[in-house]
N, C-alpha and C. Protein backbone atom coordinates (compact mmCIF):
# COMPACT_ATOMS: atom_id res chain seq x y z
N UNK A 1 5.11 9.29 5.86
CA UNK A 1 4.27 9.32 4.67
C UNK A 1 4.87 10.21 3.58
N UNK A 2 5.39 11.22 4.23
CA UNK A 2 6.32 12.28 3.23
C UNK A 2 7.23 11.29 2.22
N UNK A 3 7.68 10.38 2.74
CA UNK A 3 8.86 9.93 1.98
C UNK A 3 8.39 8.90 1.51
N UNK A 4 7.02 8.05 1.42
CA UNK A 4 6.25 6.99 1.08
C UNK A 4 6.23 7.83 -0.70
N UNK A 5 5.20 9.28 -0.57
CA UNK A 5 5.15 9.99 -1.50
C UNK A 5 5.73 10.41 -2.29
N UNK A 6 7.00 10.86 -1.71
CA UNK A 6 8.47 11.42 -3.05
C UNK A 6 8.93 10.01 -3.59
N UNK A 7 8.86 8.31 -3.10
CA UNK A 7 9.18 7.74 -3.52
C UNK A 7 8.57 7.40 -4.68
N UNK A 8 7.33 7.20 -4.45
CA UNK A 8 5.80 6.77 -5.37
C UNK A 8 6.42 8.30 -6.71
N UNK A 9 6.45 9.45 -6.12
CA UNK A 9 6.24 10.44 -7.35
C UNK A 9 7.82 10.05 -8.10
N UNK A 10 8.60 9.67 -7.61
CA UNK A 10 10.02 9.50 -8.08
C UNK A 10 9.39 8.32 -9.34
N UNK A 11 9.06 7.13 -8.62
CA UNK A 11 9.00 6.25 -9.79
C UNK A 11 7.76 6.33 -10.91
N UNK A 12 6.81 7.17 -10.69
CA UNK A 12 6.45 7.87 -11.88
C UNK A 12 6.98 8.37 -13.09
N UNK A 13 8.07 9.43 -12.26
CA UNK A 13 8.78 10.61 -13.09
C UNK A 13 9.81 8.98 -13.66
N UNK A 14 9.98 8.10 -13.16
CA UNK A 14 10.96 7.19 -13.97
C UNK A 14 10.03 6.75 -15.26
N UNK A 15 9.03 6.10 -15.20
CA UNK A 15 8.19 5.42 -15.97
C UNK A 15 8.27 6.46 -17.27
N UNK A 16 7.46 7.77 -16.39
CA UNK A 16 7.77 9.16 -17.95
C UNK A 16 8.73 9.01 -18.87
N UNK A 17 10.07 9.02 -17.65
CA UNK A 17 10.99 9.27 -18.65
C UNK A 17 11.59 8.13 -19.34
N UNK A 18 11.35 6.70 -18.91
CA UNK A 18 11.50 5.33 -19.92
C UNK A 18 10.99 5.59 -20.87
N UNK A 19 9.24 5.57 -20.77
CA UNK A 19 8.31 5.36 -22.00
C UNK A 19 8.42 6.65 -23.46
N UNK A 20 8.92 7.75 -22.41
CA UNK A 20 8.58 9.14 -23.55
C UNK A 20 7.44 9.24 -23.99
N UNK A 21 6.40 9.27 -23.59
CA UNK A 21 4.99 9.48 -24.08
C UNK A 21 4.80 10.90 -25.13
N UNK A 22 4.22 10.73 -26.05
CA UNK A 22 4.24 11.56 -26.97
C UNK A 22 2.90 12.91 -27.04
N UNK A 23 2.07 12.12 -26.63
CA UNK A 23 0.94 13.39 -25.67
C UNK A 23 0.79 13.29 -24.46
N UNK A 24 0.00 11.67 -23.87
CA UNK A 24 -0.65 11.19 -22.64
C UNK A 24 -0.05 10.37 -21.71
N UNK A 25 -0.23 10.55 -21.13
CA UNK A 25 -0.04 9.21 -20.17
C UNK A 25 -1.26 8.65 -19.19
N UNK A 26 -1.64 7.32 -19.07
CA UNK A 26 -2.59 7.31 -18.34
C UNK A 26 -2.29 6.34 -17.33
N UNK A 27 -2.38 6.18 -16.05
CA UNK A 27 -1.73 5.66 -15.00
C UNK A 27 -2.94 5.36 -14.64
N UNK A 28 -3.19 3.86 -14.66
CA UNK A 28 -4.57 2.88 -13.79
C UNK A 28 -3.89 2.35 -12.71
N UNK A 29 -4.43 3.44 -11.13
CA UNK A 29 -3.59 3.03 -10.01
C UNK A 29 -4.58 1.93 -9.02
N UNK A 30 -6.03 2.53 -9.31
CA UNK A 30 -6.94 1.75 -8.15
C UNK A 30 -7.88 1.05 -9.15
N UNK A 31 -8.27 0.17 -9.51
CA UNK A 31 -9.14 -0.64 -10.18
C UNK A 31 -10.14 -1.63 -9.72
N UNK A 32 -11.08 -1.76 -10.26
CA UNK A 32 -12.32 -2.97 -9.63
C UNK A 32 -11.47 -4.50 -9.31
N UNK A 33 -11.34 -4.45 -8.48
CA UNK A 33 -10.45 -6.18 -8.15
C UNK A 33 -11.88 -7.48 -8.48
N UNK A 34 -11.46 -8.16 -9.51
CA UNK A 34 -12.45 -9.31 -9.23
C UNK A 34 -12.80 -9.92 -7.98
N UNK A 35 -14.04 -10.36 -8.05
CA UNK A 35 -14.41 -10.75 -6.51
C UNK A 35 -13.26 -11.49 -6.17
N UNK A 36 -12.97 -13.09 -6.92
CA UNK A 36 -12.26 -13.92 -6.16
C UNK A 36 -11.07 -13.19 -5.55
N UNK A 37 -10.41 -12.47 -6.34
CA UNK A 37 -9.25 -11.86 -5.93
C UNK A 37 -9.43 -10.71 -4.78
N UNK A 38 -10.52 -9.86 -4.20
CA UNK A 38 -11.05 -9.58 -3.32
C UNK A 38 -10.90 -10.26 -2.22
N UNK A 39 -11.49 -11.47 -2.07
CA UNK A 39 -11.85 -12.17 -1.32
C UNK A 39 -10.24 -12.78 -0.91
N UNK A 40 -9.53 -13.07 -1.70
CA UNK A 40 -8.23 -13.94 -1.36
C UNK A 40 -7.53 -12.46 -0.14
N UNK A 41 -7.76 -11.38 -1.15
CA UNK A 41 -6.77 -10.03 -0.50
C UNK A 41 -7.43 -9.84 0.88
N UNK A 42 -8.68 -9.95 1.34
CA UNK A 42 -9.65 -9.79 2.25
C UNK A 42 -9.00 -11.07 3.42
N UNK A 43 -8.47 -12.35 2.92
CA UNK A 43 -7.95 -13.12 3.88
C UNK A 43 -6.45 -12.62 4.52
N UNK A 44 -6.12 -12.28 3.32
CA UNK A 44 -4.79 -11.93 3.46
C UNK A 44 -4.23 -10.57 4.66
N UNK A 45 -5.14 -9.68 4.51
CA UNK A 45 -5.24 -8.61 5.37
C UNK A 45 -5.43 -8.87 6.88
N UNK A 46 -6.55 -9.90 6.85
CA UNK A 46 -6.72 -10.51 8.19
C UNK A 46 -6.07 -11.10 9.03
N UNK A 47 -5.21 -11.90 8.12
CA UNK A 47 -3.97 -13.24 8.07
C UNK A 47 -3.22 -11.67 8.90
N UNK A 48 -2.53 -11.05 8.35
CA UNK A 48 -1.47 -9.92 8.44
C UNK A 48 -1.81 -9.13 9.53
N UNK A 49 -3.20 -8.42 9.80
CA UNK A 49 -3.44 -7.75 11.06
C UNK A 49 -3.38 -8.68 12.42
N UNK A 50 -3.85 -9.47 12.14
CA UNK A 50 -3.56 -10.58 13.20
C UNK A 50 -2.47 -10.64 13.64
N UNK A 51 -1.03 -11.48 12.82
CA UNK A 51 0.16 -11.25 13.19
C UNK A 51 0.59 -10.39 13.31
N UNK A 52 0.43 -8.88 12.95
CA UNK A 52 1.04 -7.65 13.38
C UNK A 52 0.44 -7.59 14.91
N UNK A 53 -0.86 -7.77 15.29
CA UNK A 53 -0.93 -7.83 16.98
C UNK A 53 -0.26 -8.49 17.61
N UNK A 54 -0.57 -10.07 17.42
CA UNK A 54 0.76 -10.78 17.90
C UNK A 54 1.63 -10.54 18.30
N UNK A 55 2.39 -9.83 17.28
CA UNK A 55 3.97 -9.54 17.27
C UNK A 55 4.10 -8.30 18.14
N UNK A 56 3.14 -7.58 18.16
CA UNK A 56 3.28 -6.08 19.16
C UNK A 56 2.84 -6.12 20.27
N UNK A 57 1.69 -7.36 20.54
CA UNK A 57 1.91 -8.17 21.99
C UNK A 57 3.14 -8.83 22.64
N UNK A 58 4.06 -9.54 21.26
CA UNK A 58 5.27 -9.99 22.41
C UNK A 58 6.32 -9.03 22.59
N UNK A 59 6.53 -8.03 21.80
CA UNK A 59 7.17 -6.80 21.86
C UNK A 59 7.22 -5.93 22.99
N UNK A 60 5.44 -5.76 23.05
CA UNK A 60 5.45 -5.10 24.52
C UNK A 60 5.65 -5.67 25.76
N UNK A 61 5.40 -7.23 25.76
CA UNK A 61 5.13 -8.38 26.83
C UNK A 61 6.88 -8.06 27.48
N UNK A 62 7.70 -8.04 26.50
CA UNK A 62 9.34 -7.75 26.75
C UNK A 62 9.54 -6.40 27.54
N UNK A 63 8.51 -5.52 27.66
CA UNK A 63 9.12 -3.91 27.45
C UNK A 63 9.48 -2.74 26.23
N UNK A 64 9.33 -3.66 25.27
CA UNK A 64 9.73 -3.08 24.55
C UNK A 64 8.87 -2.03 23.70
N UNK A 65 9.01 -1.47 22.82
CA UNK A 65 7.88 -0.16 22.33
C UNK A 65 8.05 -1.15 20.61
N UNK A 66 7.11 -1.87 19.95
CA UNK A 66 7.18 -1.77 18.44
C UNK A 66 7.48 -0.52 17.09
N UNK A 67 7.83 -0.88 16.56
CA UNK A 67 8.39 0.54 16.03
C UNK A 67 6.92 0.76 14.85
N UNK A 68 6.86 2.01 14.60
CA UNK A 68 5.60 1.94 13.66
C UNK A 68 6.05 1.64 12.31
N UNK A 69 5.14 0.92 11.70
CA UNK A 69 5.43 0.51 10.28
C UNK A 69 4.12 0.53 9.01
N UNK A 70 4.49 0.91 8.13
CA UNK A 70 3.67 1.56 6.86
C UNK A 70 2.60 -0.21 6.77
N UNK A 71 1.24 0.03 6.58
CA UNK A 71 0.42 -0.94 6.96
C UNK A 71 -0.06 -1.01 5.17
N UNK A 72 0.84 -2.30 5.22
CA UNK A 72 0.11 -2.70 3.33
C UNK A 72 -0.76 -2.92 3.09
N UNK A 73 -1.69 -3.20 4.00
CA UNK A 73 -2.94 -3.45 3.87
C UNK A 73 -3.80 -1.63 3.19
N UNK A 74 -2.88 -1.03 3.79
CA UNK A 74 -3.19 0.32 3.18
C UNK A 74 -3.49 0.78 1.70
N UNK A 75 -2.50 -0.52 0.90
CA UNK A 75 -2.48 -0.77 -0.55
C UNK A 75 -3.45 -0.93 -1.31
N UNK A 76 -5.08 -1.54 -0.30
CA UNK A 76 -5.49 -2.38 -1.28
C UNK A 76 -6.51 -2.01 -1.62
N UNK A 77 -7.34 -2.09 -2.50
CA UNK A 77 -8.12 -0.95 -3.85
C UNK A 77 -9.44 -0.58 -2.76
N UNK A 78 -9.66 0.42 -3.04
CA UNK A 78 -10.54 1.38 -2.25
C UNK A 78 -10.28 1.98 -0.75
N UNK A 79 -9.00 1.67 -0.60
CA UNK A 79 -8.68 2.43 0.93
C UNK A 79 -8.69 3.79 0.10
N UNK A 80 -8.48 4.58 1.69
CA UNK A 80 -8.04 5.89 1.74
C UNK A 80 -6.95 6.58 1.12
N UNK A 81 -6.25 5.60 1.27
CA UNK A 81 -4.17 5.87 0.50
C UNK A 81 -4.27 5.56 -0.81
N UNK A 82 -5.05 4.66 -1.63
CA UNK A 82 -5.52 4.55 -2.35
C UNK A 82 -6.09 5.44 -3.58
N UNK A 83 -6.86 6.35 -2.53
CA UNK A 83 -7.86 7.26 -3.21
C UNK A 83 -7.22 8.38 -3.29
N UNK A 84 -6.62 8.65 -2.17
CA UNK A 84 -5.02 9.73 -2.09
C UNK A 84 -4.45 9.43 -3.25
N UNK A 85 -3.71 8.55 -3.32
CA UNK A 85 -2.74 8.03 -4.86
C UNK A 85 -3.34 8.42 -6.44
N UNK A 86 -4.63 8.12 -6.58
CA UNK A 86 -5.58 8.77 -7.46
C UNK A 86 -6.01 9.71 -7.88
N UNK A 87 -5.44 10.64 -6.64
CA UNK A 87 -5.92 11.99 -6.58
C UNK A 87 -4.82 12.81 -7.10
């Protein structure tokens, strides 16, 4: 997560220094998602947790250990990481 964060603050500090803002800057990171688009992201998450079990069922079915991986679903407006990012 350390390095999720210096990346995210890196491409900030890029945006700053493209735009040159002359007082403000205002960064809209988490926003009201229209329902439909809710609802599509709400399949999509499902679609994705699903196959991430799957896939860490045949992983283990082998022996093998899945490696951990950053969960995008983490992305999507009103999570926790989210509200972190906002903060």
């Amino acid at each position: 997560m350390e390095e999720l964060w210096a990346s995210i603050m890196q491409a900030i500090d890029e945006v700053v220094h493209l735009t040159k803002p002359k007082k403000n800057i205002f960064l809209a990171v988490d926003g009201v998602a229209p329902r439909a688009k809710m609802n599509q992201q709400r399949a999509r998450r499902f679609k994705s947790a699903r196959e991430r079990a799957l896939l860490k069922a045949q992983i283990e079915a082998r022996g093998k250990q899945m490696p951990e991986l950053f969960d995008s679903n983490a992305i999507s407006p009103g999570t926790k990481f989210m509200r972190q990012l906002s903060d």
